[in-house]
N, C-alpha and C. Protein backbone atom coordinates (compact mmCIF):
# COMPACT_ATOMS: atom_id res chain seq x y z
N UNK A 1 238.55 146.87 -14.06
CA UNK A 1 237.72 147.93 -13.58
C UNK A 1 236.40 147.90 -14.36
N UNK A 2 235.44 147.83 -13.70
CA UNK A 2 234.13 147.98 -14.26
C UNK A 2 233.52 149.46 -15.04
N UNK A 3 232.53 148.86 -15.97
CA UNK A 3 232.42 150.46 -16.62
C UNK A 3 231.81 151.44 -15.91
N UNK A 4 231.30 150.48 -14.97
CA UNK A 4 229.92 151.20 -13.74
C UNK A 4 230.97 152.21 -13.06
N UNK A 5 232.17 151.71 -12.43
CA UNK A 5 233.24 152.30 -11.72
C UNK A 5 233.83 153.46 -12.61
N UNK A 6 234.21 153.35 -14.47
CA UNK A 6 234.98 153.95 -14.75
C UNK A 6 234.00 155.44 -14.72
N UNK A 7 232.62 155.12 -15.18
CA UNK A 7 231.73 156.32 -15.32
C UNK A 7 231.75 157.27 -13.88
N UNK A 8 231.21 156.26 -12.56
CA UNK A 8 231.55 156.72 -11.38
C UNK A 8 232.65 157.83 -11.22
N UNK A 9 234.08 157.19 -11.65
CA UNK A 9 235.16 158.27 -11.26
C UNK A 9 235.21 159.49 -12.07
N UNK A 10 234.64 159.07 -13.47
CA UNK A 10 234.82 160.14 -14.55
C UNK A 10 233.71 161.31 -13.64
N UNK A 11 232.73 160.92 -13.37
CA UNK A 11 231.41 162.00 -12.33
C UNK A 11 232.53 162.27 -11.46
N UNK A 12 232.99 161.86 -10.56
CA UNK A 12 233.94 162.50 -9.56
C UNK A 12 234.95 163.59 -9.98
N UNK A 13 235.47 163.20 -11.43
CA UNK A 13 236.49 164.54 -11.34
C UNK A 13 236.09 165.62 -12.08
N UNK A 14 234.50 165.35 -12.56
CA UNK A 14 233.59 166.34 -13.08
C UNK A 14 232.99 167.50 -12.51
N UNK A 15 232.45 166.59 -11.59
CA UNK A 15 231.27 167.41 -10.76
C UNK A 15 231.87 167.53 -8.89
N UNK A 16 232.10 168.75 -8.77
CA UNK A 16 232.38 169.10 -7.56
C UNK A 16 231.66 168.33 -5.89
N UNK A 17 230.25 168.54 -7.03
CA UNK A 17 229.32 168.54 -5.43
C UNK A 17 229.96 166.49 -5.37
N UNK A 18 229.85 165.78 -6.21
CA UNK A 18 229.64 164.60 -6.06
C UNK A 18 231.13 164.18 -5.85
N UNK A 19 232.14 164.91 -5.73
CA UNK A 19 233.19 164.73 -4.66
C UNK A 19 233.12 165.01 -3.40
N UNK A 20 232.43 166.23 -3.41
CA UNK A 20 232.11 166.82 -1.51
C UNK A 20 231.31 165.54 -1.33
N UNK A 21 230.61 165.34 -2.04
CA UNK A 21 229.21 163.85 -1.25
C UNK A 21 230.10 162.63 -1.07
N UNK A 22 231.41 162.34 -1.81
CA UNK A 22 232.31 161.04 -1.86
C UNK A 22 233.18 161.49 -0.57
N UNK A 23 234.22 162.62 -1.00
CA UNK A 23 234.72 163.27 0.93
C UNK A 23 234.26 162.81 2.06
N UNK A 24 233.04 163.29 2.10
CA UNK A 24 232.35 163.23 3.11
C UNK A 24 231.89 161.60 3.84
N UNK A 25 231.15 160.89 2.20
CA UNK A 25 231.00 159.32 2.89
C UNK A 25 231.33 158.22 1.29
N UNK A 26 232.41 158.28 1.74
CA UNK A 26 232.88 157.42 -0.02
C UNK A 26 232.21 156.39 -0.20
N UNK A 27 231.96 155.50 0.95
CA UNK A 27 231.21 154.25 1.09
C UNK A 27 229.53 154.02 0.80
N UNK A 28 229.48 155.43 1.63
CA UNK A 28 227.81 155.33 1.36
C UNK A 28 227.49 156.39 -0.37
N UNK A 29 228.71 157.57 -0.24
CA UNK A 29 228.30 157.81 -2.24
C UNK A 29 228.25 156.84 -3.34
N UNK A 30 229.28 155.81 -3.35
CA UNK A 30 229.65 155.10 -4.18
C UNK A 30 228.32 153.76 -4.31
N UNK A 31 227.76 153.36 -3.24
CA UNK A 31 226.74 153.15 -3.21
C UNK A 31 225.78 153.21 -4.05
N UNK A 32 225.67 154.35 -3.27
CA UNK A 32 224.17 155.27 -3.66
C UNK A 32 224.50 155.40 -4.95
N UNK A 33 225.66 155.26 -5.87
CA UNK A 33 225.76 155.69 -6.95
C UNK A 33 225.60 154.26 -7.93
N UNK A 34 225.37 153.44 -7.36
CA UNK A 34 224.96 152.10 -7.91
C UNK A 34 225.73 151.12 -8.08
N UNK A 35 227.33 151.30 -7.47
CA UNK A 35 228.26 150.54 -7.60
C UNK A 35 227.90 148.85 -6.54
N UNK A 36 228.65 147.88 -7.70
CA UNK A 36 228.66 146.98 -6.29
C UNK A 36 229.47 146.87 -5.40
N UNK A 37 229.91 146.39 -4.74
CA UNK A 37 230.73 145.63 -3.58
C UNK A 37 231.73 145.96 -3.54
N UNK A 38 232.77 145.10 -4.95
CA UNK A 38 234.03 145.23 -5.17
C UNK A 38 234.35 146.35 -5.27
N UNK A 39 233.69 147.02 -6.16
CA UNK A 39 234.01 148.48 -6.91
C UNK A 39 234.07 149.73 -5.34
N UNK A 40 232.57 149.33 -4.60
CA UNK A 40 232.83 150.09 -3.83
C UNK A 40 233.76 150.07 -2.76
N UNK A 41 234.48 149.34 -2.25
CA UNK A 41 235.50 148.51 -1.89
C UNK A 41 236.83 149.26 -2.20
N UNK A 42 236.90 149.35 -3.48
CA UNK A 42 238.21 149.55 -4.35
C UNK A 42 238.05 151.15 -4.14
N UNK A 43 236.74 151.48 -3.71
CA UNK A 43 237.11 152.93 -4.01
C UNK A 43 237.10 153.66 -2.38
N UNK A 44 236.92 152.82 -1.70
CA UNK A 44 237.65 153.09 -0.01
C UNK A 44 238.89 153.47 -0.29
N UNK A 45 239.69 153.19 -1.05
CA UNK A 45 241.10 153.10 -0.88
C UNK A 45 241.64 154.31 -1.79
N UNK A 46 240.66 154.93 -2.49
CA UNK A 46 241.01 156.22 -3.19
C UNK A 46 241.60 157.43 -2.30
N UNK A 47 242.82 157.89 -3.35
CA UNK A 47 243.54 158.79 -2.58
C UNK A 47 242.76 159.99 -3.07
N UNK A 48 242.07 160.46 -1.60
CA UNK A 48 241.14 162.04 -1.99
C UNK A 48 241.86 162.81 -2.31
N UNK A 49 243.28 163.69 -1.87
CA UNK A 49 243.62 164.33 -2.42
C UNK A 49 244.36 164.71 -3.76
N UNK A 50 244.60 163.21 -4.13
CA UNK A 50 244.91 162.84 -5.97
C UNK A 50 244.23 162.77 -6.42
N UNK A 51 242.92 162.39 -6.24
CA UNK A 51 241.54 162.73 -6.63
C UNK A 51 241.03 164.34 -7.22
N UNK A 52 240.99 165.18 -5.74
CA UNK A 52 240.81 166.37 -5.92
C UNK A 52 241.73 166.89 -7.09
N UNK A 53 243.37 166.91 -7.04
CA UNK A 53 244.54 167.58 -7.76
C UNK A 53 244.39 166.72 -9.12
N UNK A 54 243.73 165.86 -9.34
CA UNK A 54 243.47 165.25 -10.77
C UNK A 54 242.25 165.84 -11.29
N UNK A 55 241.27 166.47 -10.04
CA UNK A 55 239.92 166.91 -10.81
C UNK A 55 240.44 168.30 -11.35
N UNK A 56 241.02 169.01 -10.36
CA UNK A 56 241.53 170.41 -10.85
C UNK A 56 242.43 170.29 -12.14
N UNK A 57 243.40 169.56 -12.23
CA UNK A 57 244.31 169.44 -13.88
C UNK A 57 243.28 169.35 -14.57
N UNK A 58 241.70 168.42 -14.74
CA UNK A 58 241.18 168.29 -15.88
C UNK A 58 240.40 169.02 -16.11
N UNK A 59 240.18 169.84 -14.95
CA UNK A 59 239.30 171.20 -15.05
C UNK A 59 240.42 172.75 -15.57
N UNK A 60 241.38 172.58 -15.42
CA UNK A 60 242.40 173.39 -16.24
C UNK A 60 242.34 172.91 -18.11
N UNK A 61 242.83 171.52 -18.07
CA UNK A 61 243.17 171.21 -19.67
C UNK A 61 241.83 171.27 -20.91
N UNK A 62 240.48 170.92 -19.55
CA UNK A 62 239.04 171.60 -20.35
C UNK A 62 239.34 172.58 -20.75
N UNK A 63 239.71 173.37 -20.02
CA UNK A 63 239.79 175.03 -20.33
C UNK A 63 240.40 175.47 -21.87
N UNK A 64 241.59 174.82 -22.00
CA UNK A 64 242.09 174.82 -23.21
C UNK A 64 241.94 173.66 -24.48
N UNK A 65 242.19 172.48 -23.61
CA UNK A 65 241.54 171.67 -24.89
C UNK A 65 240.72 171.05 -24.49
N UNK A 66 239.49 171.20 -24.94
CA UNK A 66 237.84 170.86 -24.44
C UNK A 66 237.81 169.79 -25.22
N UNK A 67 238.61 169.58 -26.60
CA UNK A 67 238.03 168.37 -27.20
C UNK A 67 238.90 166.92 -26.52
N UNK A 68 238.18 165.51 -26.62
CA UNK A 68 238.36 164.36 -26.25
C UNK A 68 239.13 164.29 -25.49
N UNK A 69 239.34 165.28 -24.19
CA UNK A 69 239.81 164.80 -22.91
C UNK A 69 239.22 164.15 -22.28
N UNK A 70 237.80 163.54 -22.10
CA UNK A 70 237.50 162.36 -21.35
C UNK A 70 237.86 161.28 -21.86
N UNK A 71 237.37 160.73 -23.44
CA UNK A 71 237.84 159.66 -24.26
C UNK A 71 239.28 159.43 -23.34
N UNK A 72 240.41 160.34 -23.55
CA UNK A 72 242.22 159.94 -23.39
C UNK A 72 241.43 159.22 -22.12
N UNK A 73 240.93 159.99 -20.71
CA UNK A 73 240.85 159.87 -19.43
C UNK A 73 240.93 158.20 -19.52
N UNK A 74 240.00 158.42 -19.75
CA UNK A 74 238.80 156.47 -19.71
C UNK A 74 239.58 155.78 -20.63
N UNK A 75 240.44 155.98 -21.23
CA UNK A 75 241.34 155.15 -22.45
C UNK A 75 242.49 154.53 -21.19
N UNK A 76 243.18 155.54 -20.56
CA UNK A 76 244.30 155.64 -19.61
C UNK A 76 243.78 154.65 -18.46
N UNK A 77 242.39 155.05 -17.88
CA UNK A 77 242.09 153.76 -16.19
C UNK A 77 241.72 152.28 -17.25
N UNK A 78 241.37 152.03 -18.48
CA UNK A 78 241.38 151.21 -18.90
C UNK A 78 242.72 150.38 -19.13
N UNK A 79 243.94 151.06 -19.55
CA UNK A 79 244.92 150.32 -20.03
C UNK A 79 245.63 150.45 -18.34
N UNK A 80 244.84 151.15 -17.29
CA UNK A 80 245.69 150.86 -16.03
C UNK A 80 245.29 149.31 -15.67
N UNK A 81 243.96 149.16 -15.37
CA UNK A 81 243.05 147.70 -14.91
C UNK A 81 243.54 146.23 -15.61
């Protein structure tokens, strides 16, 4: 997985609007978001609603533990790839 991609998804389970903009056209957000080919490719195949129910858990565990929950995040799609 590219870092271009890992930053990409980390924005996705961040920021609301830039999931409604991925919902809506995953192909042309992911794009526009500077990804290449493969990456954007790989992310056709994203399951939106594990997407969404993964943005909401990390928008819950912020709530309580705000510290280095992205670090774990991006530690975890790294040792997935």
């Amino acid at each position: 997985m590219s870092a271009s991609l890992e930053a990409y998804l980390a924005r996705l389970y961040l920021d609301a609007d830039a999931r409604r903009a991925f919902a809506a056209d995953p192909r042309g957000a992911a794009a526009r978001a500077g990804l290449d080919a493969t990456d954007v490719t790989a992310l056709e195949r994203v399951d939106h609603v594990g997407l969404e129910l993964t943005a909401r858990s990390l928008h819950a565990r912020r709530l309580v533990h705000p510290r280095h929950w992205l670090r774990r995040l991006l530690d975890r799609w790294r040792r997935r790839g």
